[in-house]
Protein backbone atom coordinates (compact mmCIF):
# COMPACT_ATOMS: atom_id res chain seq x y z
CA UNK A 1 -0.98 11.88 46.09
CA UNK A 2 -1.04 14.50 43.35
CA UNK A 3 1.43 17.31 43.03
CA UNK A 4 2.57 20.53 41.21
CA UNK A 5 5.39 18.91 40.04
CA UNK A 6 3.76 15.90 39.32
CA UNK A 7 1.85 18.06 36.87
CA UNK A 8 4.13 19.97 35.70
CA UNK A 9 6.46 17.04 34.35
CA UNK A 10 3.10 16.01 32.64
CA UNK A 11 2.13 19.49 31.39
CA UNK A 12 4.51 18.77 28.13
CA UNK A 13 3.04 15.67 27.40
CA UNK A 14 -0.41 17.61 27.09
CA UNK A 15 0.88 20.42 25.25
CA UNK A 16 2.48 17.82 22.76
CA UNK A 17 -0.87 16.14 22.23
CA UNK A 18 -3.50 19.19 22.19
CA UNK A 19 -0.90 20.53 19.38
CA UNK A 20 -0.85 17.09 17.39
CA UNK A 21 -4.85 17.46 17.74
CA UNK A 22 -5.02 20.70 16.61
CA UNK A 23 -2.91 19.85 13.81
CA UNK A 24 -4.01 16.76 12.26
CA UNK A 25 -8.09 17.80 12.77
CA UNK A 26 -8.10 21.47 11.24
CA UNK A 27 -6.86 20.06 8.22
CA UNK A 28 -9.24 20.52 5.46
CA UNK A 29 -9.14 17.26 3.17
CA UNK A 30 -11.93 16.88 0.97
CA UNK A 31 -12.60 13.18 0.50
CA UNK A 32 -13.59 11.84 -2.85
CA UNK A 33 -16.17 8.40 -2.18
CA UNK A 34 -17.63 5.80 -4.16
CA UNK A 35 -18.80 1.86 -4.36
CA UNK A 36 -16.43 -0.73 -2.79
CA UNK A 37 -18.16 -3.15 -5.42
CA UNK A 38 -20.52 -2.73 -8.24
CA UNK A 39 -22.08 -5.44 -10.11
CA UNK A 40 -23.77 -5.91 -12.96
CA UNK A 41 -25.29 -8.26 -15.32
CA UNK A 42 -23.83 -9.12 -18.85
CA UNK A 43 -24.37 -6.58 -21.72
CA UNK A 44 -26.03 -4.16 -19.30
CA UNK A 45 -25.33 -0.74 -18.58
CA UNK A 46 -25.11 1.22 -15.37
CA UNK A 47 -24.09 4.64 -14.05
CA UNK A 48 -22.14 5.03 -10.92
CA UNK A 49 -22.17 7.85 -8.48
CA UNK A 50 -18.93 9.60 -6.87
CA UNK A 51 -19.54 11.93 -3.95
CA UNK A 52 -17.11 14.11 -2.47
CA UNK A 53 -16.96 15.06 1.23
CA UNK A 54 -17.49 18.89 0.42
CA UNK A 55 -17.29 20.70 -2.98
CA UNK A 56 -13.95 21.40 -4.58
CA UNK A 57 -12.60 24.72 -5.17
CA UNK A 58 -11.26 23.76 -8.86
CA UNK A 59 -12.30 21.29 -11.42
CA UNK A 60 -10.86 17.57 -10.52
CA UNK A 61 -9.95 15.05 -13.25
CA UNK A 62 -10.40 11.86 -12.49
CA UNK A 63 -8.44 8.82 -13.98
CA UNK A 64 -9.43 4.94 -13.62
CA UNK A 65 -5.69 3.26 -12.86
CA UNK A 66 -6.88 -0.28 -13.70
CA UNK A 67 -4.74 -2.51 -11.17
CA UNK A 68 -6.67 -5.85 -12.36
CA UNK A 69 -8.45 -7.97 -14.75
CA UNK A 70 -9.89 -11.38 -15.38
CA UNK A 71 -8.91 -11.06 -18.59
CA UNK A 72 -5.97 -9.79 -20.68
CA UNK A 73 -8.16 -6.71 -21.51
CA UNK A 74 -9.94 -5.41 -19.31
CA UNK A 75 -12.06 -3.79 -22.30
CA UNK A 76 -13.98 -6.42 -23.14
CA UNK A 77 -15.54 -6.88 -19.54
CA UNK A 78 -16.33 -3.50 -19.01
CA UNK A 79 -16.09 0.01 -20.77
CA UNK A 80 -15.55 2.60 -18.70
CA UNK A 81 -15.02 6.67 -19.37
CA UNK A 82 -11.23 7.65 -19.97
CA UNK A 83 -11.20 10.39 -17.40
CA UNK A 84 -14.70 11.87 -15.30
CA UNK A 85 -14.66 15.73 -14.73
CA UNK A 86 -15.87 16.69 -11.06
CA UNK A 87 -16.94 20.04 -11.75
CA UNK A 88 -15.57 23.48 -9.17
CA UNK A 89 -17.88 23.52 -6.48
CA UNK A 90 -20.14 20.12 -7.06
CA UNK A 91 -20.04 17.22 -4.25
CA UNK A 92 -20.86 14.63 -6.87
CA UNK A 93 -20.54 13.27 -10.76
CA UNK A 94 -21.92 10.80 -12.40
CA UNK A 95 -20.85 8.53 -15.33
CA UNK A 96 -21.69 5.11 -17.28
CA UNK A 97 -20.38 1.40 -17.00
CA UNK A 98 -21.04 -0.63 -19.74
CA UNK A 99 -20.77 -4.41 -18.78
CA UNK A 100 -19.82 -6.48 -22.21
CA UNK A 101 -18.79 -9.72 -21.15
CA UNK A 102 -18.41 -12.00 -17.46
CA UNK A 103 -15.34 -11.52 -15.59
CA UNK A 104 -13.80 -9.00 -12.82
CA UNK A 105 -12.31 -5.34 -12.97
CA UNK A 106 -10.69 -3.41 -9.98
CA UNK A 107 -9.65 -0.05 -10.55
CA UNK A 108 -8.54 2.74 -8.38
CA UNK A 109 -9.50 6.55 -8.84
CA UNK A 110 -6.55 9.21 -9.37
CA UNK A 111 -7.02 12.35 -9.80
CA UNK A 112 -4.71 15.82 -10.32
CA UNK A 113 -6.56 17.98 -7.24
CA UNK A 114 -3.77 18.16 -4.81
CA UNK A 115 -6.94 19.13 -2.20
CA UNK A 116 -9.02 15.74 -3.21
CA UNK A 117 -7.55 12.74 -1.25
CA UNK A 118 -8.71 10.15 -3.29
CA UNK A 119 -8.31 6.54 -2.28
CA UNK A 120 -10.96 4.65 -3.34
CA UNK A 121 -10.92 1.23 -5.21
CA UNK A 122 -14.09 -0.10 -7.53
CA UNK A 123 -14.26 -3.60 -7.76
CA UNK A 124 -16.61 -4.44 -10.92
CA UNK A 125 -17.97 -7.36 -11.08
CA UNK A 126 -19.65 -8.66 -14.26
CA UNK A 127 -22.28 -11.53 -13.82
CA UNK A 128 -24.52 -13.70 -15.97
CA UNK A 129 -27.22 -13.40 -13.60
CA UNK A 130 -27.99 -11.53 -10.26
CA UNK A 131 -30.48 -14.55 -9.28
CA UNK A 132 -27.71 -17.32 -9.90
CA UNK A 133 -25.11 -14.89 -7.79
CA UNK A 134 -27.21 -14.95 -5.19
CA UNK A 135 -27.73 -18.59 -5.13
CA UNK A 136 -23.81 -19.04 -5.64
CA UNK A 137 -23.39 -17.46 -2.48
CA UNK A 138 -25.96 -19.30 -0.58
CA UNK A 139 -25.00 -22.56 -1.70
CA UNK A 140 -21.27 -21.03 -0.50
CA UNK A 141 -22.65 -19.95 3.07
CA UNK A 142 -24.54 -23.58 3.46
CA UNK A 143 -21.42 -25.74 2.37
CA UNK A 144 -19.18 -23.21 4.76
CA UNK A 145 -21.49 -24.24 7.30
CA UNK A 146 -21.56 -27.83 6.63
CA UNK A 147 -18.00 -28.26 6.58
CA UNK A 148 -17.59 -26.31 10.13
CA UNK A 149 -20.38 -28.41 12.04
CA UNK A 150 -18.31 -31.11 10.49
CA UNK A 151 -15.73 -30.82 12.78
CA UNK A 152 -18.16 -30.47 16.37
CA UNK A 153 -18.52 -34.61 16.59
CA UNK A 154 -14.87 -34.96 16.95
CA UNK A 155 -15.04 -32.70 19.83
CA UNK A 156 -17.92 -33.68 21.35
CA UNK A 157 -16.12 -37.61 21.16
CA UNK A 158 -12.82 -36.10 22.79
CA UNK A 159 -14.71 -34.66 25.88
CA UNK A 160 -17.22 -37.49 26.38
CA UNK A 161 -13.77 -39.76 26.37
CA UNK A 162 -12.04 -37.38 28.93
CA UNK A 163 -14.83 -37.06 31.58
C-alpha cells in the first residue's frame, strides 16, 4: 500500500535525478561531425564535409592528429590541409583530400574551441579501384559464409546420433 512516508523517503531520490537532468541536458555543446570512413581511389582527389551541430560563436581551428598509417609517412597516401578554419557562426567547412598512393590513414580532429566537442575519427582509405573493393568484400561475405555453413553438418550428425 502506498504512503506519505513511503514518498517522502523517495522524494530525494527524485529531486537528485530531476537536478542531474536538468544539469547534464541544458548544457549547450556544439558537436563538430564528419565521415567515419572515406575512400577514395589512387591519385584522385576529394573534398570532405564537416558539419557542426549549431554555429560557433568564434572561429574554430581544426588540427588532423594523425594516430595511424600504413606506411611510415602518412604523406605519401594522402595529403591533407595542415589546419581547416570553421568560420564564427557557420555549421559547416569544407576542404580537399588528395589520395597519392594505396594504403590507410586514421586521423582524429582537434581543435582550440573550448565550446566545440570534437571527437570524431576519419578513417581514409586509399584504393586501386572502387569496383575491385567491392568485389573484395563480396568474395569476403561469400567465404564468411562458406566457412560458417561449414560447421551445420557436424551438428546436424550430433543430433541425428542423439535421438
Amino acid at each position: 500500500m502506498f504512503s506519505v512516508s513511503s514518498a517522502l523517503r523517495r522524494l530525494p531520490a527524485q529531486l537528485l535525478l530531476l537536478l542531474w537532468t536538468l544539469t547534464h541536458f541544458s548544457e549547450s555543446s556544439v558537436y563538430l561531425l564528419g565521415p567515419d570512413v572515406f575512400t577514395l581511389q589512387k591519385n584522385s582527389g576529394a573534398n570532405i564535409s564537416l558539419t557542426s551541430s549549431s554555429p560557433v560563436n568564434q572561429t574554430a581551428v581544426i588540427h588532423f592528429n594523425i594516430s595511424f598509417s600504413s606506411k611510415p609517412d602518412y604523406t605519401s597516401v594522402i595529403t591533407l590541409p595542415e589546419q581547416v578554419l570553421l568560420p564564427e557562426n557557420d555549421i559547416s567547412v569544407i576542404f580537399n583530400v588528395t589520395a597519392l598512393d594505396v594504403g590507410q590513414v586514421t586521423s582524429y580532429l582537434l581543435t582550440n574551441n573550448t565550446e566545440l566537442k570534437s571527437s570524431v575519427r576519419i578513417h581514409f582509405l586509399v584504393v586501386h579501384s572502387n569496383t575491385l573493393s567491392i568485389i573484395s568484400r563480396v568474395i569476403g561475405w561469400i567465404y564468411f559464409v562458406a566457412w560458417s555453413v561449414s560447421f551445420y553438418p557436424q551438428a546436424w550428425e550430433n543430433f541425428q546420433r542423439k535421438r
